[in-house]
Protein backbone atom coordinates (compact mmCIF):
# COMPACT_ATOMS: atom_id res chain seq x y z
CA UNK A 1 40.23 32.05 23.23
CA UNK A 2 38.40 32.12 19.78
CA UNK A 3 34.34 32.99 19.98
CA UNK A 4 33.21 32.54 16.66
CA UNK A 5 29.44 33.07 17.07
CA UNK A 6 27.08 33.03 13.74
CA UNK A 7 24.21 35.20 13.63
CA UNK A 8 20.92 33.08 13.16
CA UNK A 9 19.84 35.00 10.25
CA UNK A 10 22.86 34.42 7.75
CA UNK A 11 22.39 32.90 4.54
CA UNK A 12 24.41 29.94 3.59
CA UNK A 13 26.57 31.83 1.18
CA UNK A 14 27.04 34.36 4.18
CA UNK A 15 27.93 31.56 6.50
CA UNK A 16 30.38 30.03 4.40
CA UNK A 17 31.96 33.64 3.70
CA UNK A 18 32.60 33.88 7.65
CA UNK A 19 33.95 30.39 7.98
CA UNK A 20 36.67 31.22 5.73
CA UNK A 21 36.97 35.20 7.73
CA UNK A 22 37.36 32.81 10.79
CA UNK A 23 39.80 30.48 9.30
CA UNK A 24 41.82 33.03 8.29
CA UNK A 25 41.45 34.58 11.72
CA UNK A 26 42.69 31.33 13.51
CA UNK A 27 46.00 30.84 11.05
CA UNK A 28 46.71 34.24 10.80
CA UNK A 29 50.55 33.90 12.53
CA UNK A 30 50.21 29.93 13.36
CA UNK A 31 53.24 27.89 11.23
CA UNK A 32 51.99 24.57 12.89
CA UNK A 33 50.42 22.87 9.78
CA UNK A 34 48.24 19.88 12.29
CA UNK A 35 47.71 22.60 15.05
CA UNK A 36 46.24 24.69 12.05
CA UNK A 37 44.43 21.73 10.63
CA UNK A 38 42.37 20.76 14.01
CA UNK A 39 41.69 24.32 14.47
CA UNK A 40 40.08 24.37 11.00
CA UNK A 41 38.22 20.97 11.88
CA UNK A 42 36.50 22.26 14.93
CA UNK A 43 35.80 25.50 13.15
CA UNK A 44 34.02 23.43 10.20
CA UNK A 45 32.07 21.35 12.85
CA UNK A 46 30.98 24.53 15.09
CA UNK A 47 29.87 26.78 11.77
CA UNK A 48 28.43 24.00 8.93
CA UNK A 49 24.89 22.24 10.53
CA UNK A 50 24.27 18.52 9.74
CA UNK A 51 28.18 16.89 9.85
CA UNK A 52 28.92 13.80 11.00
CA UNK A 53 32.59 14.03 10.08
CA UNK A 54 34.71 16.73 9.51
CA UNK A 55 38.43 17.17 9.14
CA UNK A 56 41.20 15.66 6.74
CA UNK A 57 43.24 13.60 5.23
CA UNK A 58 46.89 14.46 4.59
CA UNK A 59 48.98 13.30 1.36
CA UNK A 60 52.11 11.24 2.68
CA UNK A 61 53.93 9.92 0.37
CA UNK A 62 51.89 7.99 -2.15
CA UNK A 63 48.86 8.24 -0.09
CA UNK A 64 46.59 9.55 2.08
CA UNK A 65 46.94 9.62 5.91
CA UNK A 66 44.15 10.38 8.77
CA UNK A 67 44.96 13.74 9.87
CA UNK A 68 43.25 16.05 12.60
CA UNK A 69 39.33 15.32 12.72
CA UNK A 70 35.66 15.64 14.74
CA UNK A 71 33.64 12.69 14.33
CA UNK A 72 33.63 9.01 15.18
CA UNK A 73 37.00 7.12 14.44
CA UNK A 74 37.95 6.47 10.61
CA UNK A 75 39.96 4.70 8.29
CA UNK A 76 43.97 5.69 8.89
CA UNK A 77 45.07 5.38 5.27
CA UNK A 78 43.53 5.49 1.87
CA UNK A 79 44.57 5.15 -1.48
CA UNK A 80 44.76 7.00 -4.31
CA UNK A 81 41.55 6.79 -6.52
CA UNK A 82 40.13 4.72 -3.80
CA UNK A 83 36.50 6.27 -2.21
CA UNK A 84 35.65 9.64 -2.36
CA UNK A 85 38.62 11.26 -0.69
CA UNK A 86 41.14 8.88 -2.68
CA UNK A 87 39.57 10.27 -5.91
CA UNK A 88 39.32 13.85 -4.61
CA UNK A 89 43.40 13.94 -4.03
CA UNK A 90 44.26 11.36 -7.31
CA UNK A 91 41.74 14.04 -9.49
CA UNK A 92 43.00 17.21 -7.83
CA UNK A 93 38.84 18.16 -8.56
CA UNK A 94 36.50 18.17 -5.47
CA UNK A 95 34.04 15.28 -5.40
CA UNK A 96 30.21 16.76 -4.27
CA UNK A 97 28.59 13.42 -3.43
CA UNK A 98 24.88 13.32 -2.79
CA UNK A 99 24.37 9.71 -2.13
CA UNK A 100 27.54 7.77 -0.84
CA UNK A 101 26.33 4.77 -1.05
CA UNK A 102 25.96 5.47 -5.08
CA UNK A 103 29.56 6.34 -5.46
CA UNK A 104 31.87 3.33 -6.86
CA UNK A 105 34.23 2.40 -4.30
CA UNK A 106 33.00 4.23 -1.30
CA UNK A 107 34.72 3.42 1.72
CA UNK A 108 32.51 3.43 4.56
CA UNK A 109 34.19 4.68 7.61
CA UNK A 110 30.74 5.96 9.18
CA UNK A 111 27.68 3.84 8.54
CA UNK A 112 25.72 6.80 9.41
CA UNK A 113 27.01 9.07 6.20
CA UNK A 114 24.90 9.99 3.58
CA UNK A 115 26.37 12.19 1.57
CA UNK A 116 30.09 13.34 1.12
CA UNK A 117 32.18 16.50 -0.03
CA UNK A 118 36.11 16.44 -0.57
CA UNK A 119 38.27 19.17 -1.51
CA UNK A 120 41.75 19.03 -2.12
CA UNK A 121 43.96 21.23 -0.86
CA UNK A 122 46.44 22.35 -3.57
CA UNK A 123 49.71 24.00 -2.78
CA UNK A 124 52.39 24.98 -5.57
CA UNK A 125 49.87 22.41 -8.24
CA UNK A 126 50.32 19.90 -5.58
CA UNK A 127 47.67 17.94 -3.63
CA UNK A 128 48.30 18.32 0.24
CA UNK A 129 45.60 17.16 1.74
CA UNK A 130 42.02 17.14 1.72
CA UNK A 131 39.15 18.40 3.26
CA UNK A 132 36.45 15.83 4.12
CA UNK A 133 33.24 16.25 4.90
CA UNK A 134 30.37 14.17 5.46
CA UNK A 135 26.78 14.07 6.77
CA UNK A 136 23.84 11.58 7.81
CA UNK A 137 21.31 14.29 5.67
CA UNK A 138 21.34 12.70 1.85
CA UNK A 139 22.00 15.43 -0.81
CA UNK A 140 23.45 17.86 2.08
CA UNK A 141 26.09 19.78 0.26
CA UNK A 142 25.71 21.81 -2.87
CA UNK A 143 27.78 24.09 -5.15
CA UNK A 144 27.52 26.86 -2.78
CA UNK A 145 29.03 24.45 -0.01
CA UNK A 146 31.31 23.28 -2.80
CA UNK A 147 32.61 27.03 -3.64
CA UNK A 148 32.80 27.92 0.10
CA UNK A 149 34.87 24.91 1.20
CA UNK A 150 37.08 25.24 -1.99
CA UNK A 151 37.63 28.78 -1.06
CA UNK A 152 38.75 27.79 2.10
CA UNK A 153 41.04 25.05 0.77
CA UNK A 154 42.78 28.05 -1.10
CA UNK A 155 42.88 30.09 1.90
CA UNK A 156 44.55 27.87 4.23
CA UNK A 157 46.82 25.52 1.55
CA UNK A 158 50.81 27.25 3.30
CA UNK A 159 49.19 27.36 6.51
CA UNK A 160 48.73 23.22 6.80
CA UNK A 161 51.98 22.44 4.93
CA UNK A 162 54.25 20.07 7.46
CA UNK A 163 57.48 21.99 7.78
C-alpha cells in the first residue's frame, strides 16, 4: 500500500516537487507502462486540488488513444493537432490553457472544464503520450504547474513505454 499524505502547509512548488518524489516512488521497479500510467493518474488526482480530469492519452500509431484516467468518461481517440491534447502531442510543446472554451478546436469531453494543461511525454525525441489535465476553476494552472507536470513527464517517459 502507497500513503502519500501532503502536509497542509506546502507551497505549490513544494507540492509539485513531492508529486514527482511520489511518482518516482510508485515506478521505481514497475515495467508495466498502463499499470504505471493509472498509478500516476490517481497520484495526480489525490496531490493537485481543483481536477476534474486527470490521466492520459497514449500515441498509437498516428494518433492518440484514451489511456488510464480519473474523471468522467472521455473521448477514445483524438487526432493530431485536433484540441488541446491533439496539439500538445502534434507540437511536442505543452499547451497551458486558461480558458478552454477560447482555444480553437477544443474538444469538449467534460462540459464542466475550464481550463486545460497537456504535456507530452517525450521518450528518445518521440511523443508517447500525454498528460492531461483539466479543471472546472478558469485560469487554474500556471507555469509552476506547467514546470512541475513537465518534470514529471521527464521522470516517468521509460516507465509508461508499452513493451
Amino acid at each position: 500500500m502507497y500513503d502519500f499524505a501532503l502536509q497542509d502547509d506546502l507551497s505549490k512548488t513544494e507540492r509539485l516537487e513531492f508529486l514527482n518524489q511520489a511518482a518516482a516512488a510508485l515506478i521505481e521497479g514497475e515495467s508495466d507502462g498502463v499499470a504505471n500510467m493509472a498509478n500516476i493518474a490517481a497520484l495526480i488526482w489525490q496531490l493537485m486540488p481543483d481536477l476534474n480530469w486527470a490521466g492520459f492519452y497514449r500515441m498509437i500509431g498516428d494518433e492518440l488513444v484514451l489511456g488510464p484516467f480519473i474523471g468522467k468518461p472521455a473521448c477514445i481517440r483524438i487526432a493530431l493537432g485536433t484540441g488541446v491534447c491533439g496539439t500538445a502531442a502534434s507540437s511536442a510543446t505543452t499547451q497551458l490553457v486558461p480558458d478552454v472554451h477560447a482555444f480553437p478546436g477544443h474538444i469538449a469531453c467534460d462540459a464542466a472544464s475550464r481550463s486545460e494543461l497537456v504535456v507530452p511525454v517525450v521518450v528518445d525525441g518521440k511523443v508517447i503520450a500525454v498528460i492531461d489535465l483539466d479543471s472546472p476553476v478558469p485560469d487554474r494552472f500556471d507555469d509552476d504547474d506547467a514546470r512541475g507536470v513537465e518534470a514529471l513527464a521527464a521522470l516517468i517517459g521509460k516507465a509508461i513505454v508499452e513493451r
